[in-house]
PDB file of N, CA and C in Angstrom:
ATOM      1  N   UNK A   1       0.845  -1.176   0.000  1.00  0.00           N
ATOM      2  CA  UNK A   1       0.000   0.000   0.000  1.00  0.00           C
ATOM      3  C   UNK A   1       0.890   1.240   0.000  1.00  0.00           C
ATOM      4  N   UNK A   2       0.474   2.332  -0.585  1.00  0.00           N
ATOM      5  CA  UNK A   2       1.123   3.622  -1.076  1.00  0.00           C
ATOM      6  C   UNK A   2       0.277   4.719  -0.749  1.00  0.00           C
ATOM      7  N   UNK A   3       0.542   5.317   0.434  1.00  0.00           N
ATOM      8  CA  UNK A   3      -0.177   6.638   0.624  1.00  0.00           C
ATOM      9  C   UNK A   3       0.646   7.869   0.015  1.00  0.00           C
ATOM     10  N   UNK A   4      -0.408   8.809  -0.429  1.00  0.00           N
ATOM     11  CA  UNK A   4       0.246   9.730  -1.327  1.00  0.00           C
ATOM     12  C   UNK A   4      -0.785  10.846  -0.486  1.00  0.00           C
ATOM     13  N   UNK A   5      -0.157  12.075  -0.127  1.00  0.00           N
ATOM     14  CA  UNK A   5      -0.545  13.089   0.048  1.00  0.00           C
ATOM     15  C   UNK A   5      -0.109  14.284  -0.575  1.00  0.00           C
ATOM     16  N   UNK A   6      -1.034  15.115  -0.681  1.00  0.00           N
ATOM     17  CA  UNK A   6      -0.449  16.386  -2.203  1.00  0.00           C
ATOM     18  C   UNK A   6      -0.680  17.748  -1.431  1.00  0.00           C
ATOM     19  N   UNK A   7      -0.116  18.561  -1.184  1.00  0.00           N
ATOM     20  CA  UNK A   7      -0.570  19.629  -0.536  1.00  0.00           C
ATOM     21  C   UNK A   7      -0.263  21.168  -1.594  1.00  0.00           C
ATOM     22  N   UNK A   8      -1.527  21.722  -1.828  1.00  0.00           N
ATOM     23  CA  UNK A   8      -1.678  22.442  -2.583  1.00  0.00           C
ATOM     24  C   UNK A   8      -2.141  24.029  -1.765  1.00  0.00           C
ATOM     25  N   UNK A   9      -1.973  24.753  -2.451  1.00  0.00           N
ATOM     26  CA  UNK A   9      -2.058  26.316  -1.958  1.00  0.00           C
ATOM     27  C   UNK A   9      -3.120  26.972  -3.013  1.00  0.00           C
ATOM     28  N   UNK A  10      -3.714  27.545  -3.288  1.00  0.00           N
ATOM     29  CA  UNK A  10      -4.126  28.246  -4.215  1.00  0.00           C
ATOM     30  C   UNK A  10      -4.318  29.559  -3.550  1.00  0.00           C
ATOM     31  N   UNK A  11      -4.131  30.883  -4.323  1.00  0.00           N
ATOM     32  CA  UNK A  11      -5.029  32.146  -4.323  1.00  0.00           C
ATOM     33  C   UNK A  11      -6.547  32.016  -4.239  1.00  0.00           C
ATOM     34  N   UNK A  12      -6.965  32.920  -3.247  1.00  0.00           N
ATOM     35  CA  UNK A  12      -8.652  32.563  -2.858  1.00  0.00           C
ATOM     36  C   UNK A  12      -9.823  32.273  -3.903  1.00  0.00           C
ATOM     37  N   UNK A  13      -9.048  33.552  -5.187  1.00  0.00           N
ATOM     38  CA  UNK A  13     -10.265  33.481  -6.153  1.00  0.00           C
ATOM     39  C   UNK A  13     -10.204  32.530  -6.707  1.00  0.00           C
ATOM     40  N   UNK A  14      -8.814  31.480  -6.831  1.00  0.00           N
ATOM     41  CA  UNK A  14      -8.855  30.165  -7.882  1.00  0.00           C
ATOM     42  C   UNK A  14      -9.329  29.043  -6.781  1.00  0.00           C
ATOM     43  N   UNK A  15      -9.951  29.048  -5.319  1.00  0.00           N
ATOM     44  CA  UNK A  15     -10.337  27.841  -4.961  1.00  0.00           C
ATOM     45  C   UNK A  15     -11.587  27.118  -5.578  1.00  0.00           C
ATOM     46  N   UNK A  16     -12.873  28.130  -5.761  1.00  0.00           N
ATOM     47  CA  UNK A  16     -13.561  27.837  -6.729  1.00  0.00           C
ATOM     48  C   UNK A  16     -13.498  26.318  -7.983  1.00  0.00           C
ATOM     49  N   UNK A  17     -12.690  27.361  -8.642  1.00  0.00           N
ATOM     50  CA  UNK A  17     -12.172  26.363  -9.628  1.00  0.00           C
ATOM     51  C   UNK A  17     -11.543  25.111  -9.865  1.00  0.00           C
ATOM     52  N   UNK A  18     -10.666  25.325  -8.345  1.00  0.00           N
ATOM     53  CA  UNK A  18     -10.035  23.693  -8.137  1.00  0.00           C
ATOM     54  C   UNK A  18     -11.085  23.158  -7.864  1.00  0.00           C
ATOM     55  N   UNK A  19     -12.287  23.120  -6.693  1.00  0.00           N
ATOM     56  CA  UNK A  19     -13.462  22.373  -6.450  1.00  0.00           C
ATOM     57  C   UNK A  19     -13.689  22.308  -7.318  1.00  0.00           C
ATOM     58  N   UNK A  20     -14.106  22.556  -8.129  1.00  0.00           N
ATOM     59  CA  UNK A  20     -15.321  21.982  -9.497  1.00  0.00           C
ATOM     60  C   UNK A  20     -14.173  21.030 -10.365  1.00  0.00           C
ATOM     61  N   UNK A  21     -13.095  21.556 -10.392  1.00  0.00           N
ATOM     62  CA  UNK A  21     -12.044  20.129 -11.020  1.00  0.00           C
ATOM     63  C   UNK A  21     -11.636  19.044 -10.087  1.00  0.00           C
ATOM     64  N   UNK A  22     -11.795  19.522  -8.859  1.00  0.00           N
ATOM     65  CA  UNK A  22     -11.947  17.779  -8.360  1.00  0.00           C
ATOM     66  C   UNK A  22     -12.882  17.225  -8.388  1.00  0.00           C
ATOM     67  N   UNK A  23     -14.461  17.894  -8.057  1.00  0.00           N
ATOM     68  CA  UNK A  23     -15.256  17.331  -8.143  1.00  0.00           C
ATOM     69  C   UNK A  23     -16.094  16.698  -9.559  1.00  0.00           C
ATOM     70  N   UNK A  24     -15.523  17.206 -10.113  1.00  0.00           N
ATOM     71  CA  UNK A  24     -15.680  17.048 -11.916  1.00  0.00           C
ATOM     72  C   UNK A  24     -14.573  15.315 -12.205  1.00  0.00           C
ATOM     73  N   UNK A  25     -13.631  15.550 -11.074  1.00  0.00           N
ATOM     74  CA  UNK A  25     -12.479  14.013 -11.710  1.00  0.00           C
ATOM     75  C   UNK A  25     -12.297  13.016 -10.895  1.00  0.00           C
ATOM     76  N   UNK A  26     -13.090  13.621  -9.565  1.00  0.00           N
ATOM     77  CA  UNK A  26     -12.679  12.852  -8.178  1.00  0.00           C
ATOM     78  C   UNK A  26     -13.340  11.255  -8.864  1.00  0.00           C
ATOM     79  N   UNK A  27     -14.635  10.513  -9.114  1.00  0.00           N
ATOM     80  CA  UNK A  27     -15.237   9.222  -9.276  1.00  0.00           C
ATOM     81  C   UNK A  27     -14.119   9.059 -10.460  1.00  0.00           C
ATOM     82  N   UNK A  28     -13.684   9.723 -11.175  1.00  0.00           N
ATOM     83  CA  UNK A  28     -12.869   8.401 -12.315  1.00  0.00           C
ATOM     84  C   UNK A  28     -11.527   8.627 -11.614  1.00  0.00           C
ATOM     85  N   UNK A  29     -11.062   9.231 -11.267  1.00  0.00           N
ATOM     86  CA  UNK A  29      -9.888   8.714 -10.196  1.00  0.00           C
ATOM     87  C   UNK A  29      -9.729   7.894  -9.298  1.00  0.00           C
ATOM     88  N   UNK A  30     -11.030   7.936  -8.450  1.00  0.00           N
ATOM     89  CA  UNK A  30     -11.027   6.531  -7.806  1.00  0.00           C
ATOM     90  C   UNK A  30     -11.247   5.131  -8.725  1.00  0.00           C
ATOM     91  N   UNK A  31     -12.009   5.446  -9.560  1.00  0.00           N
ATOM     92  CA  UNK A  31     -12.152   4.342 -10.266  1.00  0.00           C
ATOM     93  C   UNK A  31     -10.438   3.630 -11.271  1.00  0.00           C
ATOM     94  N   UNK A  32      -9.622   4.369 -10.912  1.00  0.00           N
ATOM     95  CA  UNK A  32      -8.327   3.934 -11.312  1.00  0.00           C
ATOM     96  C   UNK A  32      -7.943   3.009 -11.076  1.00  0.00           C
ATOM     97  N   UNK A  33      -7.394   1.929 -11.603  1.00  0.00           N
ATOM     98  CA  UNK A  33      -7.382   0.639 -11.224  1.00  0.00           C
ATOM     99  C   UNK A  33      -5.668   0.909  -9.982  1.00  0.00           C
ATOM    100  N   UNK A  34      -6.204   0.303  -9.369  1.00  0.00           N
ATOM    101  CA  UNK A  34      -4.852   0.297  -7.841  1.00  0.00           C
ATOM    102  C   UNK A  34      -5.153   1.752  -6.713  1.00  0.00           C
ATOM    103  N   UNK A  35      -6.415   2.236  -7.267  1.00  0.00           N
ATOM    104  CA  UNK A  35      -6.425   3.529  -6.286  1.00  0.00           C
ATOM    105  C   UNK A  35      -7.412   2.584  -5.108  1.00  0.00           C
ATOM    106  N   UNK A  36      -7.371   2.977  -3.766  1.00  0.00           N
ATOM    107  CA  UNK A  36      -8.207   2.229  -3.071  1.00  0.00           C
ATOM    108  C   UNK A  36      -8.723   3.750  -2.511  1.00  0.00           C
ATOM    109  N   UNK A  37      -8.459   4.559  -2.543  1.00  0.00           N
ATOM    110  CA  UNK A  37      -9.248   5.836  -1.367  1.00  0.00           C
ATOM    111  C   UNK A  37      -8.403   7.047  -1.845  1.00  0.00           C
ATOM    112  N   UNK A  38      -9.207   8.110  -2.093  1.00  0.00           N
ATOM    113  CA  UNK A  38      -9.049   9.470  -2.423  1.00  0.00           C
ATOM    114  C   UNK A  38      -9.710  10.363  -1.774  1.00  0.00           C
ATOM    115  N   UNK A  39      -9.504  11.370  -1.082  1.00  0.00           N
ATOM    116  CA  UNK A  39     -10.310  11.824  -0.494  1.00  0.00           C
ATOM    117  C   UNK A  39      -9.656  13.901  -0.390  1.00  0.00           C
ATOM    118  N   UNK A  40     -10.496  14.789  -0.216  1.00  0.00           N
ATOM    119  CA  UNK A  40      -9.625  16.082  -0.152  1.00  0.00           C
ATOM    120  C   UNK A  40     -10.082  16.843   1.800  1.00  0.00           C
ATOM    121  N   UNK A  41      -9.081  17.173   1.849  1.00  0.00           N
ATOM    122  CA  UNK A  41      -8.990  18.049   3.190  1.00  0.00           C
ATOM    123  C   UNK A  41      -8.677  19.460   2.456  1.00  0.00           C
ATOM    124  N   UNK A  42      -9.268  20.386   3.820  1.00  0.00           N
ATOM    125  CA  UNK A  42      -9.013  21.817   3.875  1.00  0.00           C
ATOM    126  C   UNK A  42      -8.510  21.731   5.078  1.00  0.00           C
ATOM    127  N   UNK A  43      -7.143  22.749   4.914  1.00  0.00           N
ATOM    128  CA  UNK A  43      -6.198  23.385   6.243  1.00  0.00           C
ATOM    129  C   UNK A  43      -7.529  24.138   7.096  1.00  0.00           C
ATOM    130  N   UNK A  44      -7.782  23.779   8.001  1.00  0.00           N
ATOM    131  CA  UNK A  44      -8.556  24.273   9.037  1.00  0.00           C
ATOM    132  C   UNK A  44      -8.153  25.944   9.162  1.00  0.00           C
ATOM    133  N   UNK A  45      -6.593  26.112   9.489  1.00  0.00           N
ATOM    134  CA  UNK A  45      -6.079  26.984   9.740  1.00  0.00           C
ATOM    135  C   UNK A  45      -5.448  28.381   8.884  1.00  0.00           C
ATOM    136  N   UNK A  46      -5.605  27.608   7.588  1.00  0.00           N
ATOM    137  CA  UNK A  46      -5.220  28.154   6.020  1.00  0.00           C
ATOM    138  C   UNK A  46      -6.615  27.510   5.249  1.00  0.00           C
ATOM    139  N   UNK A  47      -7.356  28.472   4.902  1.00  0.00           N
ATOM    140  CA  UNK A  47      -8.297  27.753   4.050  1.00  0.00           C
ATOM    141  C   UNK A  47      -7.903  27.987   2.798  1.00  0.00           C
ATOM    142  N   UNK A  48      -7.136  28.345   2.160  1.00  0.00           N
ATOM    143  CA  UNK A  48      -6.200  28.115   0.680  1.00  0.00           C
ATOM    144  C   UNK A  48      -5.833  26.903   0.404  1.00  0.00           C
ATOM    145  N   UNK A  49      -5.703  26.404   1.643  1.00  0.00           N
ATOM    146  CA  UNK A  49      -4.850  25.004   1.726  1.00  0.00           C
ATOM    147  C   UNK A  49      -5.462  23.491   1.360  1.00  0.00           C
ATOM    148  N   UNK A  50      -4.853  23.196   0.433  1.00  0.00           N
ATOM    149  CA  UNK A  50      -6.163  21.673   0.407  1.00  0.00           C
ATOM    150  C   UNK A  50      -4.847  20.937  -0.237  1.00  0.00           C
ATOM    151  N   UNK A  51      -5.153  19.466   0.570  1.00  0.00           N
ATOM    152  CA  UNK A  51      -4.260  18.003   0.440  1.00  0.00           C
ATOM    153  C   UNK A  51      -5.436  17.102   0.042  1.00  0.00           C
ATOM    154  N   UNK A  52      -4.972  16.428  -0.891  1.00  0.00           N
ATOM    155  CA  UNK A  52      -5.718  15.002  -1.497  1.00  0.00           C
ATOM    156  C   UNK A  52      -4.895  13.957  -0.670  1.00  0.00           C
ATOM    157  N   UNK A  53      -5.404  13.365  -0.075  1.00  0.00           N
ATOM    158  CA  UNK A  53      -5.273  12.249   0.529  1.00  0.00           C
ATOM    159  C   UNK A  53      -5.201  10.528  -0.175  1.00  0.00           C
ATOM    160  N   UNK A  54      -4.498  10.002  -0.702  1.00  0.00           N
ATOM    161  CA  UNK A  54      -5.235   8.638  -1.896  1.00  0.00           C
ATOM    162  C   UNK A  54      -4.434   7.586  -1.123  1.00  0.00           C
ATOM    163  N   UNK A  55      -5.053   6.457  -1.501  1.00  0.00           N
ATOM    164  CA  UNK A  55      -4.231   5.519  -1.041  1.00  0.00           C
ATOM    165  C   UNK A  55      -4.137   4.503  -2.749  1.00  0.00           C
ATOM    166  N   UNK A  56      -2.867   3.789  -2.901  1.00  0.00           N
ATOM    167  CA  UNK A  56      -2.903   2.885  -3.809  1.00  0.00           C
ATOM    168  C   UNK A  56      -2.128   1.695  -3.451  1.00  0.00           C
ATOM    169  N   UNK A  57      -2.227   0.992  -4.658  1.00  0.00           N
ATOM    170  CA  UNK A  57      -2.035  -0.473  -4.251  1.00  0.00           C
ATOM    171  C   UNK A  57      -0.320  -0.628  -4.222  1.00  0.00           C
ATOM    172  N   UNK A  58       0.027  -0.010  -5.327  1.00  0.00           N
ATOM    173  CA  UNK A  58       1.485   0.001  -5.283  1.00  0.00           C
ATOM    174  C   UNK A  58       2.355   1.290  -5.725  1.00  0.00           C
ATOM    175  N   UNK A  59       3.075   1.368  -5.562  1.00  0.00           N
ATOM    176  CA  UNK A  59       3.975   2.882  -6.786  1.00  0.00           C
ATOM    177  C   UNK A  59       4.115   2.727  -8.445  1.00  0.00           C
ATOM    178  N   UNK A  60       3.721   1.440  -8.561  1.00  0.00           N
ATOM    179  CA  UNK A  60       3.246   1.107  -9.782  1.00  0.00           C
ATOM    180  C   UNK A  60       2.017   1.721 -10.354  1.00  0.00           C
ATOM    181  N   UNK A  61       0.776   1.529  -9.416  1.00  0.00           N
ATOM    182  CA  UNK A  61      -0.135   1.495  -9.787  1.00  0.00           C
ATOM    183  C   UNK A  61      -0.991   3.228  -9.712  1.00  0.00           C
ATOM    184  N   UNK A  62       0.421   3.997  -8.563  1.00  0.00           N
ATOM    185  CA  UNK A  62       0.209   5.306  -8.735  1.00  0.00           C
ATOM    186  C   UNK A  62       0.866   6.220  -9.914  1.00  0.00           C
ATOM    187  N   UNK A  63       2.331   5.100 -10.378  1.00  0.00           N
ATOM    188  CA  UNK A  63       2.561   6.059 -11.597  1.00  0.00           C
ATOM    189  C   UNK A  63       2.035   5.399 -12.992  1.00  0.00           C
ATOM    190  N   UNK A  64       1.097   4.360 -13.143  1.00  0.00           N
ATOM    191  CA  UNK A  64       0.287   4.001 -14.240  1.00  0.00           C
ATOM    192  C   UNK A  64      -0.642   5.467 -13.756  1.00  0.00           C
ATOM    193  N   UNK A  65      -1.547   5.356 -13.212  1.00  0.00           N
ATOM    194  CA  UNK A  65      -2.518   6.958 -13.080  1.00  0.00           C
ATOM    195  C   UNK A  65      -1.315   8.165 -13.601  1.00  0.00           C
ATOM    196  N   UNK A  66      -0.317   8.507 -12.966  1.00  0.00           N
ATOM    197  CA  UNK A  66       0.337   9.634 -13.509  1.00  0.00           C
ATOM    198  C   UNK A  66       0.966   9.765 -15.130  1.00  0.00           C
ATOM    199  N   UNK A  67       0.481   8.430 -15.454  1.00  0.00           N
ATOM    200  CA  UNK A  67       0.606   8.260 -17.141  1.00  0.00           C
ATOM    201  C   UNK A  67      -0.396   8.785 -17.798  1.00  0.00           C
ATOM    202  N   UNK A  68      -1.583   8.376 -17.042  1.00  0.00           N
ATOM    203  CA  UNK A  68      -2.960   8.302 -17.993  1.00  0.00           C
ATOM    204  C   UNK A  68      -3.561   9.559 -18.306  1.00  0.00           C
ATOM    205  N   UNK A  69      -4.355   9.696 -19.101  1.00  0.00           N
ATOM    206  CA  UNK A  69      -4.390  10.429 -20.110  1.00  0.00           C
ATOM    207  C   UNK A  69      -5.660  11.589 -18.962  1.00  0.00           C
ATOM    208  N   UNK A  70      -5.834  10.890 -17.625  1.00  0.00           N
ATOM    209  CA  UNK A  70      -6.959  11.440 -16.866  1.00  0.00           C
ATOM    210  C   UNK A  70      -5.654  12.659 -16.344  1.00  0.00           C
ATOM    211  N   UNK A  71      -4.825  12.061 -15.857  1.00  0.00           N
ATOM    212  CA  UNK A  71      -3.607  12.914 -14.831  1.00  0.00           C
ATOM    213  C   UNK A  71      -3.215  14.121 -15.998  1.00  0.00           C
ATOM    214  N   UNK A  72      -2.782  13.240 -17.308  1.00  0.00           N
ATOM    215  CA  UNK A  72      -2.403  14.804 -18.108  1.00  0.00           C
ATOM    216  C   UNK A  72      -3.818  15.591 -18.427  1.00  0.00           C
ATOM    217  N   UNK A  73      -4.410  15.821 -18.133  1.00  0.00           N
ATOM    218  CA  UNK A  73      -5.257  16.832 -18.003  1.00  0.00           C
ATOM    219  C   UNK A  73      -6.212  16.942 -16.779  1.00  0.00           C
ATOM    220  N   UNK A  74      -6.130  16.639 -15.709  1.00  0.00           N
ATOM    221  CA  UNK A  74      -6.488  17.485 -14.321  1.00  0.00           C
ATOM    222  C   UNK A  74      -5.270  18.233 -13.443  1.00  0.00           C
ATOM    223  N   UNK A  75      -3.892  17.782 -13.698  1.00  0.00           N
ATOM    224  CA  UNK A  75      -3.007  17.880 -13.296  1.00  0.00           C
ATOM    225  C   UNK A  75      -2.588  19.005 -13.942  1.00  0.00           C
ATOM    226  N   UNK A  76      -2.402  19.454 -15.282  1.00  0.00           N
ATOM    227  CA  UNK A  76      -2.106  20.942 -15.488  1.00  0.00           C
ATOM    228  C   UNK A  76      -2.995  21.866 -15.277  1.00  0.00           C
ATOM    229  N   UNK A  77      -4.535  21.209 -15.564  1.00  0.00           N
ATOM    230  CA  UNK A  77      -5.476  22.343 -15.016  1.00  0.00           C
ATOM    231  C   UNK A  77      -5.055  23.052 -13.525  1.00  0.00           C
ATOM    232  N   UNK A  78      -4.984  21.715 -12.784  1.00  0.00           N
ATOM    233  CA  UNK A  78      -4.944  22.066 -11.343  1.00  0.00           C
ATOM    234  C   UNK A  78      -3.651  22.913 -10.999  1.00  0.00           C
ATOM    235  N   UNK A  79      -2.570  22.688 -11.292  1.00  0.00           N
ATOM    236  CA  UNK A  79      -1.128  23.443 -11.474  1.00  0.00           C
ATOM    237  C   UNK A  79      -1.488  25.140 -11.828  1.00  0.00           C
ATOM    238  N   UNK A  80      -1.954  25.135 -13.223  1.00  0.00           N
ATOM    239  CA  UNK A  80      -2.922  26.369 -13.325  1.00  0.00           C
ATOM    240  C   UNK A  80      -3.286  27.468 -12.267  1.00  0.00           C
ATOM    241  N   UNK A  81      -3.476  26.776 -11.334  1.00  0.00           N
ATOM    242  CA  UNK A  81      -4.346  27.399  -9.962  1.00  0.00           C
ATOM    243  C   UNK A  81      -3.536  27.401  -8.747  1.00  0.00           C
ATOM    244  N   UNK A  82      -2.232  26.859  -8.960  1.00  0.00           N
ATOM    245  CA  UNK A  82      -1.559  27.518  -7.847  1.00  0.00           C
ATOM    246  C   UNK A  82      -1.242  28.680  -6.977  1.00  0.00           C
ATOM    247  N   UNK A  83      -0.787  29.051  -5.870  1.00  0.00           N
ATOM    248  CA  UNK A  83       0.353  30.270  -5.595  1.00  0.00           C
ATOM    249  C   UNK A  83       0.982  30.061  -5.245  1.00  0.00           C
ATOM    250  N   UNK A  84       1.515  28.562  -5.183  1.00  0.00           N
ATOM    251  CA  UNK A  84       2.959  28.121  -4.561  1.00  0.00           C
ATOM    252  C   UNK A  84       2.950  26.834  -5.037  1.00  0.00           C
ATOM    253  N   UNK A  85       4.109  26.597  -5.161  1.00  0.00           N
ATOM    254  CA  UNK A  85       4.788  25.275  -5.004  1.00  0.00           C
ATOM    255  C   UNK A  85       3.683  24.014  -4.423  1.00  0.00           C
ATOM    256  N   UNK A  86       3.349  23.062  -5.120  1.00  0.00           N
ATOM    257  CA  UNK A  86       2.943  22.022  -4.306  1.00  0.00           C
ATOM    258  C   UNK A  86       4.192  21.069  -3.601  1.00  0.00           C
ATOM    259  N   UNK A  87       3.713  20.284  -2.625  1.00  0.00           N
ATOM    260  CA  UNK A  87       4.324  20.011  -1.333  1.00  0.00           C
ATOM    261  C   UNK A  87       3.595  18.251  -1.755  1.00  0.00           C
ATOM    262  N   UNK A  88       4.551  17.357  -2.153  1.00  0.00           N
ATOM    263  CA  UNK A  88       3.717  15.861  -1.916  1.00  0.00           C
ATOM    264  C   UNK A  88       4.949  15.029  -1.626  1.00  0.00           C
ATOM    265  N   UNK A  89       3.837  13.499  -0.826  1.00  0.00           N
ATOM    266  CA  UNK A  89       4.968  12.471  -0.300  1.00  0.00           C
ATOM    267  C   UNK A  89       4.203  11.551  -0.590  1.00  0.00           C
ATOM    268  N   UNK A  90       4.758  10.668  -0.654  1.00  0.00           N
ATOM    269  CA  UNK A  90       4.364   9.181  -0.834  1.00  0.00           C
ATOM    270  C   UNK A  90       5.262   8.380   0.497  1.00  0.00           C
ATOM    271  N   UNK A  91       4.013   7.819   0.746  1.00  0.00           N
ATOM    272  CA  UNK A  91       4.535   6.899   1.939  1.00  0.00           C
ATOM    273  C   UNK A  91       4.363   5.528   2.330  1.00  0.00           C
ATOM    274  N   UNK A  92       4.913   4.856   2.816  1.00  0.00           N
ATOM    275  CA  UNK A  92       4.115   3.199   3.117  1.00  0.00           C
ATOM    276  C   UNK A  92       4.435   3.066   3.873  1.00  0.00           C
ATOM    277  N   UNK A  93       3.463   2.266   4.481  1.00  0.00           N
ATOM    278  CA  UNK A  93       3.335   1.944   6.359  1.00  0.00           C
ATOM    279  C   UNK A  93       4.529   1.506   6.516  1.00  0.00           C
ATOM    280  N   UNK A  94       4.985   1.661   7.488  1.00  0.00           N
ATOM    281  CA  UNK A  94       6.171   0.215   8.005  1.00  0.00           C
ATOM    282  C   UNK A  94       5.797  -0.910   8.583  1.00  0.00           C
ATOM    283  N   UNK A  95       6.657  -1.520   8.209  1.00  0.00           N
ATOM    284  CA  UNK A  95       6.447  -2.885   8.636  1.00  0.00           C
ATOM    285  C   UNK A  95       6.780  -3.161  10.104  1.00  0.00           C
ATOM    286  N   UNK A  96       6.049  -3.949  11.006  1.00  0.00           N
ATOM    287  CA  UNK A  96       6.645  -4.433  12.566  1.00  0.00           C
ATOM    288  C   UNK A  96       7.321  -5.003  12.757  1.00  0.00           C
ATOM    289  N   UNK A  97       8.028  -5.106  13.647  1.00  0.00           N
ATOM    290  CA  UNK A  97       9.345  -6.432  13.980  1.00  0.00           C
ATOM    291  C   UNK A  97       8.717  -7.655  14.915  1.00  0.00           C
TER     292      UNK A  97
END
């Protein structure tokens, strides 16, 4: 499993616009084959601030999505709408001893 978190900034007047492009791509993103959970947060404390939350099956199966033809076009839209730098990690649980 591959958690990926994306942390994005936008200028106030472009939050608008990111909502309606996630909510416009969010069901065929999940429907990506190896995505198991996508989900978006707002910074409580920064409301500019919004992280997509996803989980996938492998780093495989997150950079097949960063191939597909869905990522090259929500992904520059969304870039579009920055005011900073996005901030992302990919992570996987650790394992116990």
């Amino acid at each position: 499993m591959l958690i990926r978190i994306v942390r994005m900034t936008f200028a106030p007047e472009n939050i608008g616009a990111f909502l309606d492009l996630f909510q416009n791509s969010e069901d065929q993103i999940r429907q990506m084959p190896g995505c198991h959970f996508l989900e978006l947060w707002q910074d409580a404390d920064q409301p500019h601030v919004y992280c997509t939350h996803s989980h996938w099956e492998s780093a495989d199966a997150l950079n097949n999505y960063r191939r597909s033809a869905l990522f090259g076009q929500v992904w520059p839209a969304t870039k579009a709408l920055f005011s900073a730098p996005p901030l992302a990690f990919s992570v996987q649980p650790a394992t116990t001893i």
